[in-house]
PDB file of N, CA and C in Angstrom:
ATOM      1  N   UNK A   1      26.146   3.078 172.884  1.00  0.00           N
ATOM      2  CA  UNK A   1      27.443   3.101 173.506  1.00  0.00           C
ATOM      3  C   UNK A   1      28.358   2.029 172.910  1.00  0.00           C
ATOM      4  N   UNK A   2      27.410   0.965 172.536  1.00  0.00           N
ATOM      5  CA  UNK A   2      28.561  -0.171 171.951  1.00  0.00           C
ATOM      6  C   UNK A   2      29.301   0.088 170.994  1.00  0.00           C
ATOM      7  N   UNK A   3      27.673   0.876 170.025  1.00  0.00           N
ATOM      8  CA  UNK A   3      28.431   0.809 168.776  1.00  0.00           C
ATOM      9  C   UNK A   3      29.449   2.014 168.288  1.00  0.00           C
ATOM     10  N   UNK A   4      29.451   2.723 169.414  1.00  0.00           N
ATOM     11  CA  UNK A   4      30.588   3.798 169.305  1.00  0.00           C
ATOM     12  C   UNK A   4      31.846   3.278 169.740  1.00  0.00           C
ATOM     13  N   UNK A   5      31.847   2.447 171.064  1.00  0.00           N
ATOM     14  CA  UNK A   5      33.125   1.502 171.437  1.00  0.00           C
ATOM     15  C   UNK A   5      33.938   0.916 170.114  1.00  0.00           C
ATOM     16  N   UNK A   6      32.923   0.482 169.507  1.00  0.00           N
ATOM     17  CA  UNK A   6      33.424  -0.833 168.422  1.00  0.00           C
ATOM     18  C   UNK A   6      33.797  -0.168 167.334  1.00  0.00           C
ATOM     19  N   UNK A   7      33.575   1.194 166.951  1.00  0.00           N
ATOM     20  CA  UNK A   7      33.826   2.133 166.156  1.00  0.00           C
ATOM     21  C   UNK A   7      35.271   2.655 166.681  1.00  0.00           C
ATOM     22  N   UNK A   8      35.810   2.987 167.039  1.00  0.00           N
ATOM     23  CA  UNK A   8      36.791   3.317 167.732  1.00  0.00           C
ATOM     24  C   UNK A   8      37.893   2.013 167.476  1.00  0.00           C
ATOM     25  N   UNK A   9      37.308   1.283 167.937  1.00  0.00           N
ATOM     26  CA  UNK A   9      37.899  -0.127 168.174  1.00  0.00           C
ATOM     27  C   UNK A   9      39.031  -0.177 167.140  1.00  0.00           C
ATOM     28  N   UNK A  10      37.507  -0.496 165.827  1.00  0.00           N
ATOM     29  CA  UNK A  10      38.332  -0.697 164.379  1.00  0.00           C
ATOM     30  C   UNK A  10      38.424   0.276 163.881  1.00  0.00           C
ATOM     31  N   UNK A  11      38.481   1.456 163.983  1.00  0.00           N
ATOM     32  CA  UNK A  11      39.662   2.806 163.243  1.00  0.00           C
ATOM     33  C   UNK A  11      40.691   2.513 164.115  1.00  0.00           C
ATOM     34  N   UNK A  12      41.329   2.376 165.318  1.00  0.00           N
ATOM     35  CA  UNK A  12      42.490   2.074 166.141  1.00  0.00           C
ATOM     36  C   UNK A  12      43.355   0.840 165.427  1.00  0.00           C
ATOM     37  N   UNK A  13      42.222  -0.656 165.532  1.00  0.00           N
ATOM     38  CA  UNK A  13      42.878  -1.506 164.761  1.00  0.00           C
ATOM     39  C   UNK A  13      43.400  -1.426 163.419  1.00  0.00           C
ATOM     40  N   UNK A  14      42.574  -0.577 162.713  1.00  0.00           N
ATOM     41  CA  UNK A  14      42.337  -0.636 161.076  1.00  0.00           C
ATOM     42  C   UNK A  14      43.688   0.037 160.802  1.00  0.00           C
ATOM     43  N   UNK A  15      43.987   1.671 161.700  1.00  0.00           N
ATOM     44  CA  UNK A  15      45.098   2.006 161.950  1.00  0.00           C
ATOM     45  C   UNK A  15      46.638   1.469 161.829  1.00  0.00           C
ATOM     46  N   UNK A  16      46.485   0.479 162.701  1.00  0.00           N
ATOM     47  CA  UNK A  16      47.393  -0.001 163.410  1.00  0.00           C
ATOM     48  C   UNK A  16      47.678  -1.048 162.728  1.00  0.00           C
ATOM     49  N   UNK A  17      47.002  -1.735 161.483  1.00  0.00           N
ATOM     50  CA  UNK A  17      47.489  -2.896 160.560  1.00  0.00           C
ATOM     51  C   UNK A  17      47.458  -2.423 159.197  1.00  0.00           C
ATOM     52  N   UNK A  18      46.958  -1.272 159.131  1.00  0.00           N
ATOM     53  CA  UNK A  18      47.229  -0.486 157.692  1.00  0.00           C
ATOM     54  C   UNK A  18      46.356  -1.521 157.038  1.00  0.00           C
ATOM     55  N   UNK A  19      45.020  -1.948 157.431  1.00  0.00           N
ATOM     56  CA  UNK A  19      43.404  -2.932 157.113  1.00  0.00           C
ATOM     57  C   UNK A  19      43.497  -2.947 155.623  1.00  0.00           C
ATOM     58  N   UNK A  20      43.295  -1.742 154.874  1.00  0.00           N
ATOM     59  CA  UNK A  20      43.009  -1.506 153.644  1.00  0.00           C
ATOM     60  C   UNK A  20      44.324  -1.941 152.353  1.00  0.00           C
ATOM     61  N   UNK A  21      45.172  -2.338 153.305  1.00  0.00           N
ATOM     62  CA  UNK A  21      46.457  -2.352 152.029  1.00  0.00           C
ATOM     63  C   UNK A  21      46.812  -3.867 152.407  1.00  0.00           C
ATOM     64  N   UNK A  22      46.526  -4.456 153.022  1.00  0.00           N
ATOM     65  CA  UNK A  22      46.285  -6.051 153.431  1.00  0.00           C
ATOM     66  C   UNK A  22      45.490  -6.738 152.250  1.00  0.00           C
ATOM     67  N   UNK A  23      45.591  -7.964 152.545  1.00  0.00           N
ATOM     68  CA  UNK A  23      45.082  -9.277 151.313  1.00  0.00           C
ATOM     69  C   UNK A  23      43.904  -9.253 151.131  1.00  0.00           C
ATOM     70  N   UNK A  24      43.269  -8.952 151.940  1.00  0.00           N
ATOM     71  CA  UNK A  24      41.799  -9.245 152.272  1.00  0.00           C
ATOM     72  C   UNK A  24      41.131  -8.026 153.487  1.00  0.00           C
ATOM     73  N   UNK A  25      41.985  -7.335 153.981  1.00  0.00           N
ATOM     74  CA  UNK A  25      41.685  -6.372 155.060  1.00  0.00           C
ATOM     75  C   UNK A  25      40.273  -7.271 155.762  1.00  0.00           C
ATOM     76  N   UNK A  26      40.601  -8.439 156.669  1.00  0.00           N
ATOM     77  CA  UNK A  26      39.857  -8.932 157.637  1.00  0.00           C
ATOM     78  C   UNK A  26      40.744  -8.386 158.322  1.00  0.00           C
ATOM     79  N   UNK A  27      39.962  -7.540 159.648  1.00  0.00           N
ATOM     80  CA  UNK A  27      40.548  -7.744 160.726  1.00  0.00           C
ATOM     81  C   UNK A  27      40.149  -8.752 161.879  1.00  0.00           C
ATOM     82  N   UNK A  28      39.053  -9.068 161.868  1.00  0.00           N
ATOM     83  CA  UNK A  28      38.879 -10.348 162.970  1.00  0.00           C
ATOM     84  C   UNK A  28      38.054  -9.645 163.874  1.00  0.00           C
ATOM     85  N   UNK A  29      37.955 -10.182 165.193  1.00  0.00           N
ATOM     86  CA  UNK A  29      37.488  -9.784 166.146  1.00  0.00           C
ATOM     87  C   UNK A  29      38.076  -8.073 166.618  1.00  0.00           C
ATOM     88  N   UNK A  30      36.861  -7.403 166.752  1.00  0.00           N
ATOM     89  CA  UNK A  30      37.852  -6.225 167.424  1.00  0.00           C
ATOM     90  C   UNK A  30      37.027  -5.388 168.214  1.00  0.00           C
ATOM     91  N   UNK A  31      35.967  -5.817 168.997  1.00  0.00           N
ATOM     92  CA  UNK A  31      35.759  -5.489 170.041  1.00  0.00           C
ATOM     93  C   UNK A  31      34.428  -6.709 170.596  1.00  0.00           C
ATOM     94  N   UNK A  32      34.614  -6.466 172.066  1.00  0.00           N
ATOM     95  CA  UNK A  32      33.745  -7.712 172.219  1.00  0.00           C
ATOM     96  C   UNK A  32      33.321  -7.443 173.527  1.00  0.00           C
ATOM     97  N   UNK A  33      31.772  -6.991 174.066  1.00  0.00           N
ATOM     98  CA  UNK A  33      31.240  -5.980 174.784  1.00  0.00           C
ATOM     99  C   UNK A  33      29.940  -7.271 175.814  1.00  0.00           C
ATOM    100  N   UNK A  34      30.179  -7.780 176.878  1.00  0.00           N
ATOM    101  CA  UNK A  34      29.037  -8.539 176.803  1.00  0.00           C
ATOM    102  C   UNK A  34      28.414  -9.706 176.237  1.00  0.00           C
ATOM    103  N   UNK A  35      27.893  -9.228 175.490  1.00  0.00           N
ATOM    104  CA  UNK A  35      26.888 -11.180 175.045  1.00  0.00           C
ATOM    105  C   UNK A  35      27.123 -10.230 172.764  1.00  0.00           C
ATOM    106  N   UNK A  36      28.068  -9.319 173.138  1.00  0.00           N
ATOM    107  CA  UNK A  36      28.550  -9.221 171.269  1.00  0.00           C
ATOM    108  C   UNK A  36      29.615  -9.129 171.315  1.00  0.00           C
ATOM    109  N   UNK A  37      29.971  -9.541 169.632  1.00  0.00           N
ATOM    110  CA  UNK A  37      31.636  -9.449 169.220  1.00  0.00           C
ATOM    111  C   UNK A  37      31.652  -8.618 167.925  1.00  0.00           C
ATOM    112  N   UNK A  38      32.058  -7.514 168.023  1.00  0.00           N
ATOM    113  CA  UNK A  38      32.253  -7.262 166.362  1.00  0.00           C
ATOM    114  C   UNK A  38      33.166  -8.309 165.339  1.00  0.00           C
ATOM    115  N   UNK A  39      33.426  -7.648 164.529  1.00  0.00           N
ATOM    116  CA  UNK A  39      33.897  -8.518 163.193  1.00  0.00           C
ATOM    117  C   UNK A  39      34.067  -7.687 162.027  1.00  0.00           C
ATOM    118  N   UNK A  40      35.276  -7.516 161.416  1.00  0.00           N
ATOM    119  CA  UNK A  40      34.796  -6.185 160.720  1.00  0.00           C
ATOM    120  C   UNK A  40      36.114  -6.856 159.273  1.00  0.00           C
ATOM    121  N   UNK A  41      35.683  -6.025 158.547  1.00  0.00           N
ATOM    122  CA  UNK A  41      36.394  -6.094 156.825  1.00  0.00           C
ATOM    123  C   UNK A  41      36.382  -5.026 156.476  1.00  0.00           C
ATOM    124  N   UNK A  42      37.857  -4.250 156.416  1.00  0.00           N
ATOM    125  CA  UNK A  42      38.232  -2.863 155.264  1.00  0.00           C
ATOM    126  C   UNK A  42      38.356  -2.619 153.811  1.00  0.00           C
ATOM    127  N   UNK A  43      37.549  -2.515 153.096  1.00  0.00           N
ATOM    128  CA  UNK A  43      37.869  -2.907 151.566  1.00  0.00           C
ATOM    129  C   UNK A  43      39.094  -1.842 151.274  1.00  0.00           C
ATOM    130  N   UNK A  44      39.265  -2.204 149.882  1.00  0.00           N
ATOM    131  CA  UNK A  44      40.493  -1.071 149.335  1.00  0.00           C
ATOM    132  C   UNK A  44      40.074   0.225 149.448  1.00  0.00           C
ATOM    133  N   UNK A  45      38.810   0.802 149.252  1.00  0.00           N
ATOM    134  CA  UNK A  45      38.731   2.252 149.296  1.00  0.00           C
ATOM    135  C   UNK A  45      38.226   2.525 150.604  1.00  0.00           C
ATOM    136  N   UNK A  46      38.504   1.666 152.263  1.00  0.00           N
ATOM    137  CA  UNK A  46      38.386   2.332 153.074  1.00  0.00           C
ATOM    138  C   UNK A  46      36.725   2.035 153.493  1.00  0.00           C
ATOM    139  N   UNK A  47      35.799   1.213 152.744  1.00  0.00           N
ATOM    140  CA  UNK A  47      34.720   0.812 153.363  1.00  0.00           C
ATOM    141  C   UNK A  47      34.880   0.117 154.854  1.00  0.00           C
ATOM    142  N   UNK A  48      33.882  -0.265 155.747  1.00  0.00           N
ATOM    143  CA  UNK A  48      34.359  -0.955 156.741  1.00  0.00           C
ATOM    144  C   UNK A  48      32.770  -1.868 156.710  1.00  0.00           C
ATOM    145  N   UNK A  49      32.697  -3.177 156.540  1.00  0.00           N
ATOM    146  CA  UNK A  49      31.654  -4.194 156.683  1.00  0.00           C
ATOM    147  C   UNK A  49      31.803  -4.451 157.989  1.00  0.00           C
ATOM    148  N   UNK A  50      30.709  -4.517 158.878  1.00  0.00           N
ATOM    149  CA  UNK A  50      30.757  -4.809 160.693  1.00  0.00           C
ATOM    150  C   UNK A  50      29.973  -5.601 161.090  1.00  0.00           C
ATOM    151  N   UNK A  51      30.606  -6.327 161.366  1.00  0.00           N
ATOM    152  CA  UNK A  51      29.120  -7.753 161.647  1.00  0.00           C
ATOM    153  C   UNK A  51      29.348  -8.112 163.152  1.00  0.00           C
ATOM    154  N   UNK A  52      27.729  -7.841 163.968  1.00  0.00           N
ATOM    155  CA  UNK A  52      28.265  -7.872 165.193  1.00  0.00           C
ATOM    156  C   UNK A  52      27.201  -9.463 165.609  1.00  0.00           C
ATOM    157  N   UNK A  53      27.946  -9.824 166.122  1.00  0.00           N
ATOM    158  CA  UNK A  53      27.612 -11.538 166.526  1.00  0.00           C
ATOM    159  C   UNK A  53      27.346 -11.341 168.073  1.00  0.00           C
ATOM    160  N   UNK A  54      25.918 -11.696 168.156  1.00  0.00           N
ATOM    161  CA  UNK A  54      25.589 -12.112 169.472  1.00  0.00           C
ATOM    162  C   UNK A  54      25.587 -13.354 170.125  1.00  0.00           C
ATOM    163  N   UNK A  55      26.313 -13.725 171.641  1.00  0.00           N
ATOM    164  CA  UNK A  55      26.236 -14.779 172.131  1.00  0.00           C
ATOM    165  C   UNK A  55      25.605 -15.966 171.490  1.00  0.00           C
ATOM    166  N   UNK A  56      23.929 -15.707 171.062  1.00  0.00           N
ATOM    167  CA  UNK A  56      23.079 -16.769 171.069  1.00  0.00           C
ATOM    168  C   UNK A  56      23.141 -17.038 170.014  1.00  0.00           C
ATOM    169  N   UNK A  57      23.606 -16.423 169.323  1.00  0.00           N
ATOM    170  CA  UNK A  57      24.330 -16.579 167.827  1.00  0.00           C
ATOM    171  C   UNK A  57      25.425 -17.589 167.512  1.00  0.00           C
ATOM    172  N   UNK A  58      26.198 -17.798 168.660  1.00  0.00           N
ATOM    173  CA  UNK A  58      27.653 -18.331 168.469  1.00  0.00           C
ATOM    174  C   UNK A  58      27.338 -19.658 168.029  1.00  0.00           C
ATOM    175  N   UNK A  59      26.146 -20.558 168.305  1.00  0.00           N
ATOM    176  CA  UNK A  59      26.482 -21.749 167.213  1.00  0.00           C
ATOM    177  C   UNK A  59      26.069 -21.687 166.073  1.00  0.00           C
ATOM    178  N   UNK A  60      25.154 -20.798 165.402  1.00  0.00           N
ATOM    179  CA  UNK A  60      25.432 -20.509 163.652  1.00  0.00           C
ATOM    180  C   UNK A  60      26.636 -20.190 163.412  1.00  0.00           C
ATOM    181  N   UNK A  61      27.199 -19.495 163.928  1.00  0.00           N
ATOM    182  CA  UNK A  61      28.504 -18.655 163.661  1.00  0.00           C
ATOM    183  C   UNK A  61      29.616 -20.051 164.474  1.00  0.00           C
ATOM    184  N   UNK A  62      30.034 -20.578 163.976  1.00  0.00           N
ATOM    185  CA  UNK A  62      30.935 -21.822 164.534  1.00  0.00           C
ATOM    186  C   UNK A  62      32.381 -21.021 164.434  1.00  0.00           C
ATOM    187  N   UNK A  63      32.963 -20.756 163.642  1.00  0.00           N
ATOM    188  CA  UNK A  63      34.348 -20.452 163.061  1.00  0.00           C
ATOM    189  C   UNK A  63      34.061 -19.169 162.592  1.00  0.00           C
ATOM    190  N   UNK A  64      35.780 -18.735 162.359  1.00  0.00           N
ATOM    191  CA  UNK A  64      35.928 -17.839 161.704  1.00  0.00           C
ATOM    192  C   UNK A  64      35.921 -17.722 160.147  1.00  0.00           C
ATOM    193  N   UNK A  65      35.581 -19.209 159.584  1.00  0.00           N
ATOM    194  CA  UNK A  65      35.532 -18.743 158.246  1.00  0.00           C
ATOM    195  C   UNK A  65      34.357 -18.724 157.439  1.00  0.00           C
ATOM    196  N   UNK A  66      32.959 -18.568 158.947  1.00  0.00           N
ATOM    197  CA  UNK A  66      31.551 -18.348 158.672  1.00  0.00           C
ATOM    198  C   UNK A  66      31.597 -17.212 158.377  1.00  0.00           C
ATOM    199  N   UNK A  67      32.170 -16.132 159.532  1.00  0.00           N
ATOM    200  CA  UNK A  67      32.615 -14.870 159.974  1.00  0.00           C
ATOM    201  C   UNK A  67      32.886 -14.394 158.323  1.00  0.00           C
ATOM    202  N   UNK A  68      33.907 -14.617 157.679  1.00  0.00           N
ATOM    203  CA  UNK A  68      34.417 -13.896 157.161  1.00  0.00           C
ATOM    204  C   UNK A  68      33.554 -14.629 155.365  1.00  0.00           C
ATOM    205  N   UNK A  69      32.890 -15.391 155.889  1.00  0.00           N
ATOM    206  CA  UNK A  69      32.343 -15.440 154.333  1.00  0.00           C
ATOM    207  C   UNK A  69      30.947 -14.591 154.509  1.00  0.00           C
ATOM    208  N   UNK A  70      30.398 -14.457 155.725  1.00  0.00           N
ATOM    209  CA  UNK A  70      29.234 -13.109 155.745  1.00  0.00           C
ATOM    210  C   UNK A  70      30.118 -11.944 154.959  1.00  0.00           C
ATOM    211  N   UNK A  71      31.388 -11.422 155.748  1.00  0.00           N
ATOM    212  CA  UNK A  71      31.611 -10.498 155.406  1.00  0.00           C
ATOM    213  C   UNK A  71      32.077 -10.485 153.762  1.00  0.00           C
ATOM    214  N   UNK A  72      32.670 -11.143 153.326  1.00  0.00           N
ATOM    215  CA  UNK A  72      32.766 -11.266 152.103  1.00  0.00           C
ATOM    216  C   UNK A  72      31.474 -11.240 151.066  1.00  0.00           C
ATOM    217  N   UNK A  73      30.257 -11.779 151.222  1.00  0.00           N
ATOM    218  CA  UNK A  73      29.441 -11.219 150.613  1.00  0.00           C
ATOM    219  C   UNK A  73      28.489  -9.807 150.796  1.00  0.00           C
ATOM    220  N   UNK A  74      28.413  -9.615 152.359  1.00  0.00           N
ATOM    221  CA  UNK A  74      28.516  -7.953 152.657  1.00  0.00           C
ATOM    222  C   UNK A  74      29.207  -7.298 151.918  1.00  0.00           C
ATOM    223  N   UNK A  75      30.802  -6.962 151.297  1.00  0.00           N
ATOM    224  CA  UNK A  75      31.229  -6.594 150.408  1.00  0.00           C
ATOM    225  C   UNK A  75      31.198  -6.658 149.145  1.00  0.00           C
ATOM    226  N   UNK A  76      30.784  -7.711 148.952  1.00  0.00           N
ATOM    227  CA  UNK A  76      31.071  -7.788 147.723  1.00  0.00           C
ATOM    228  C   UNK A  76      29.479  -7.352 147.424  1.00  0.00           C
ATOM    229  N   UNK A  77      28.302  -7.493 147.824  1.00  0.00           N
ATOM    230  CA  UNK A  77      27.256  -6.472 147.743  1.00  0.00           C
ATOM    231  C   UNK A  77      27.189  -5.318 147.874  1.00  0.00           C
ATOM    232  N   UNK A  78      28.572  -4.468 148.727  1.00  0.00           N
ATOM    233  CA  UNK A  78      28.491  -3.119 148.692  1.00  0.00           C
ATOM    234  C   UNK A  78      29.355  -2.768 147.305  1.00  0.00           C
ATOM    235  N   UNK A  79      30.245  -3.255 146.982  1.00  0.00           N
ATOM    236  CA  UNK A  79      30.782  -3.379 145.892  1.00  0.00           C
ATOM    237  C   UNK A  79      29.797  -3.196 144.590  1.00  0.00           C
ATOM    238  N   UNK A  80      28.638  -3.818 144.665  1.00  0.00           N
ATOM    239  CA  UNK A  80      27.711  -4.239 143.052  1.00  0.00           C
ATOM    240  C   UNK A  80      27.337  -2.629 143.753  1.00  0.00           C
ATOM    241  N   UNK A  81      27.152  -2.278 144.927  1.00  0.00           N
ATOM    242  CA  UNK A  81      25.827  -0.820 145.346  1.00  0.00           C
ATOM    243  C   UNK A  81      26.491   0.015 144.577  1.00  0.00           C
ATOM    244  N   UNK A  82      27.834   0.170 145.124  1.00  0.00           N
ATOM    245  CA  UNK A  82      28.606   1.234 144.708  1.00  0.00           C
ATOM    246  C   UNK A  82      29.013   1.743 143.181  1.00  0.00           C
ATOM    247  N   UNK A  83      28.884   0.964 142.052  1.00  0.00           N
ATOM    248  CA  UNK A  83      29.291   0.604 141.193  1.00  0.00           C
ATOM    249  C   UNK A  83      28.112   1.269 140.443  1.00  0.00           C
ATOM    250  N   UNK A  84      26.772   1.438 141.381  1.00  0.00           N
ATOM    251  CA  UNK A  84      25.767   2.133 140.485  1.00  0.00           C
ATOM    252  C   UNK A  84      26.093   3.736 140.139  1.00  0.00           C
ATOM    253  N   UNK A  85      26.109   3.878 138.976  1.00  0.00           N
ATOM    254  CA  UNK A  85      26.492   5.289 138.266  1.00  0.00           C
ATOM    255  C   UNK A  85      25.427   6.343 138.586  1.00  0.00           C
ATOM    256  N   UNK A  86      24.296   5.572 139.201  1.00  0.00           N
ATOM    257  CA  UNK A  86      23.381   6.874 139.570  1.00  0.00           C
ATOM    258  C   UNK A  86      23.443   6.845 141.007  1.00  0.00           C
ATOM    259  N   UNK A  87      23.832   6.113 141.870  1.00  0.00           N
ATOM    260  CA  UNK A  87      24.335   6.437 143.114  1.00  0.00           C
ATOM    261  C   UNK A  87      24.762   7.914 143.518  1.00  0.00           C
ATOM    262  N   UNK A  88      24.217   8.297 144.628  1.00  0.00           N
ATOM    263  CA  UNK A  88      25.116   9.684 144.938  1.00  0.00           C
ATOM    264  C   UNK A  88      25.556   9.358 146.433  1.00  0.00           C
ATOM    265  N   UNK A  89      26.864   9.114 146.189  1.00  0.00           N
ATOM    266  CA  UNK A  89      27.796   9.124 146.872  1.00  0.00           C
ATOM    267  C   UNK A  89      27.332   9.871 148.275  1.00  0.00           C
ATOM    268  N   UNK A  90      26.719  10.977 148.356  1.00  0.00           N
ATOM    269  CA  UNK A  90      26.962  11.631 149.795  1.00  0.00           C
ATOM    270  C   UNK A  90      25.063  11.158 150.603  1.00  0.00           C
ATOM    271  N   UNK A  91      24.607  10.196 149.689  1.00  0.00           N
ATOM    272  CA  UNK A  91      23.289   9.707 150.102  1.00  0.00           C
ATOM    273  C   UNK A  91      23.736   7.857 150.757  1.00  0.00           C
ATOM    274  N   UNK A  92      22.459   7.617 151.555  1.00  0.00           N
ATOM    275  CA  UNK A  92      22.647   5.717 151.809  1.00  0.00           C
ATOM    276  C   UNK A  92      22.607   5.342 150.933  1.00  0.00           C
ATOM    277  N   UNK A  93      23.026   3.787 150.189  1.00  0.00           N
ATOM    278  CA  UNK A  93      22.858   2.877 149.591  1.00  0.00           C
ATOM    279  C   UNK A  93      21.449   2.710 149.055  1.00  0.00           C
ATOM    280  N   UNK A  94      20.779   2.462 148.215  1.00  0.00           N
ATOM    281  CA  UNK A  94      19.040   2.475 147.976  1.00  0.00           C
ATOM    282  C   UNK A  94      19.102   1.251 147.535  1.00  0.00           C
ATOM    283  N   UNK A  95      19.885   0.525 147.005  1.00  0.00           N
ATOM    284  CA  UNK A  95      20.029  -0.756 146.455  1.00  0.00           C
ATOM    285  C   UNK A  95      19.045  -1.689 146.955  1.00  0.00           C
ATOM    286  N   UNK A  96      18.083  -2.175 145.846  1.00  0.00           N
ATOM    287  CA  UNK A  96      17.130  -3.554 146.460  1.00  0.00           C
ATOM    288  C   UNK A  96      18.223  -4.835 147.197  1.00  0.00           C
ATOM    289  N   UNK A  97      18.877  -4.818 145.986  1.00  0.00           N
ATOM    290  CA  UNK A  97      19.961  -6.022 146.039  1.00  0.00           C
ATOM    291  C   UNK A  97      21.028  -5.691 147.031  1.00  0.00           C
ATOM    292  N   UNK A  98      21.117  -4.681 147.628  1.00  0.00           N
ATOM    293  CA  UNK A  98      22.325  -4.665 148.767  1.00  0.00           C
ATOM    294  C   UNK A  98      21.019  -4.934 149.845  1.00  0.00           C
ATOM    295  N   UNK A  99      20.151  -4.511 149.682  1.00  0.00           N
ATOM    296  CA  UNK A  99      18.989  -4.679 150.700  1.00  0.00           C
ATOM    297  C   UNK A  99      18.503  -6.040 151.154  1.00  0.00           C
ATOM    298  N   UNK A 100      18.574  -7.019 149.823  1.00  0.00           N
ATOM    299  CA  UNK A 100      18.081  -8.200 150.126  1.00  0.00           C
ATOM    300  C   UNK A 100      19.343  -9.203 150.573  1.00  0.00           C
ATOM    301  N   UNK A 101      20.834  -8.613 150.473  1.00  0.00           N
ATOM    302  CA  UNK A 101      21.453  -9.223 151.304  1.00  0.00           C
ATOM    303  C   UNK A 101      21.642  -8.978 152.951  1.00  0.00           C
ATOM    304  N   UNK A 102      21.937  -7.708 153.030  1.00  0.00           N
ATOM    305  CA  UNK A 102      21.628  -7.527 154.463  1.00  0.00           C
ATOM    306  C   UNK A 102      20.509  -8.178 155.517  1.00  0.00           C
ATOM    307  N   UNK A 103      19.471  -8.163 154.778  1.00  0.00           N
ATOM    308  CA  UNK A 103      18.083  -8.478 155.940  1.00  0.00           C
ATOM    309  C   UNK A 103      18.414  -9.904 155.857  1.00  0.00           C
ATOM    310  N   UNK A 104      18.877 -10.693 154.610  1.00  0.00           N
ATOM    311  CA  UNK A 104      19.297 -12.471 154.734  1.00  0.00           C
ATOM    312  C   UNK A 104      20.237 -12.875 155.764  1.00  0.00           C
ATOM    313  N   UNK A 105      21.458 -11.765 156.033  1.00  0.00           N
ATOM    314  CA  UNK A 105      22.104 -11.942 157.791  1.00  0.00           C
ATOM    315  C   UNK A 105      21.076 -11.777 158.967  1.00  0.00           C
ATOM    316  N   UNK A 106      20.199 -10.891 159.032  1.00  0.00           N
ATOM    317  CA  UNK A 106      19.371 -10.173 159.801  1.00  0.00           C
ATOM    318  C   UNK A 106      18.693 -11.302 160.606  1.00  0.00           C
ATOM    319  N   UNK A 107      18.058 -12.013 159.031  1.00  0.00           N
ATOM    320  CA  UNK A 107      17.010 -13.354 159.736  1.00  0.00           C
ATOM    321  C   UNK A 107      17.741 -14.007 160.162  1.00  0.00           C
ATOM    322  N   UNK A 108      18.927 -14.669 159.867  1.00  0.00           N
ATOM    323  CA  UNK A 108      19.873 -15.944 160.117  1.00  0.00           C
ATOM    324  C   UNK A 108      20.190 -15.977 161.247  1.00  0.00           C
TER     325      UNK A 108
END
């Protein structure tokens, strides 16, 4: 249920600030449900990076410019995924290396 809330959330926000044609398409906080907060980044072609921060989380996560340097290397790892020429587009990501960044938020 959340993660459909928070989905909504940021296509409404993402909408509503035109995310993808922005400096950096951070949008910030954009939904916040309980003991989580999303956090989300639109790249230029419309990707969306979502990093959802739990309460017990909030003192790793101090600031927003923890926030947005996760998301910045979330992208910029989907970025190296995407870039693979044998990628097929209408399949997940298989990437070791998008893999071994994700699970490094996971543990943290």
């Amino acid at each position: 249920m959340r993660a459909h809330a928070s989905l909504d959330a940021i296509d409404a926000r993402a909408s509503a600030t035109n995310a993808s044609a922005s400096e950096d398409g951070y949008l910030g906080e954009v939904f916040r449900a309980h003991d989580l907060a999303t956090y989300v980044r639109v790249t230029g072609t419309n990707a969306k990076a979502i990093v959802g921060v739990g309460e017990s989380a909030n003192a790793l996560v101090s600031d927003e410019r923890e926030i947005r340097k996760v998301l910045d290397v979330v992208c910029e790892a989907y970025a190296d995924a995407a870039c693979d020429a044998f990628w097929d587009r209408r399949s997940r990501i298989s990437s070791d290396a998008f893999a071994r960044v994700a699970d490094s938020f996971l543990r943290s």
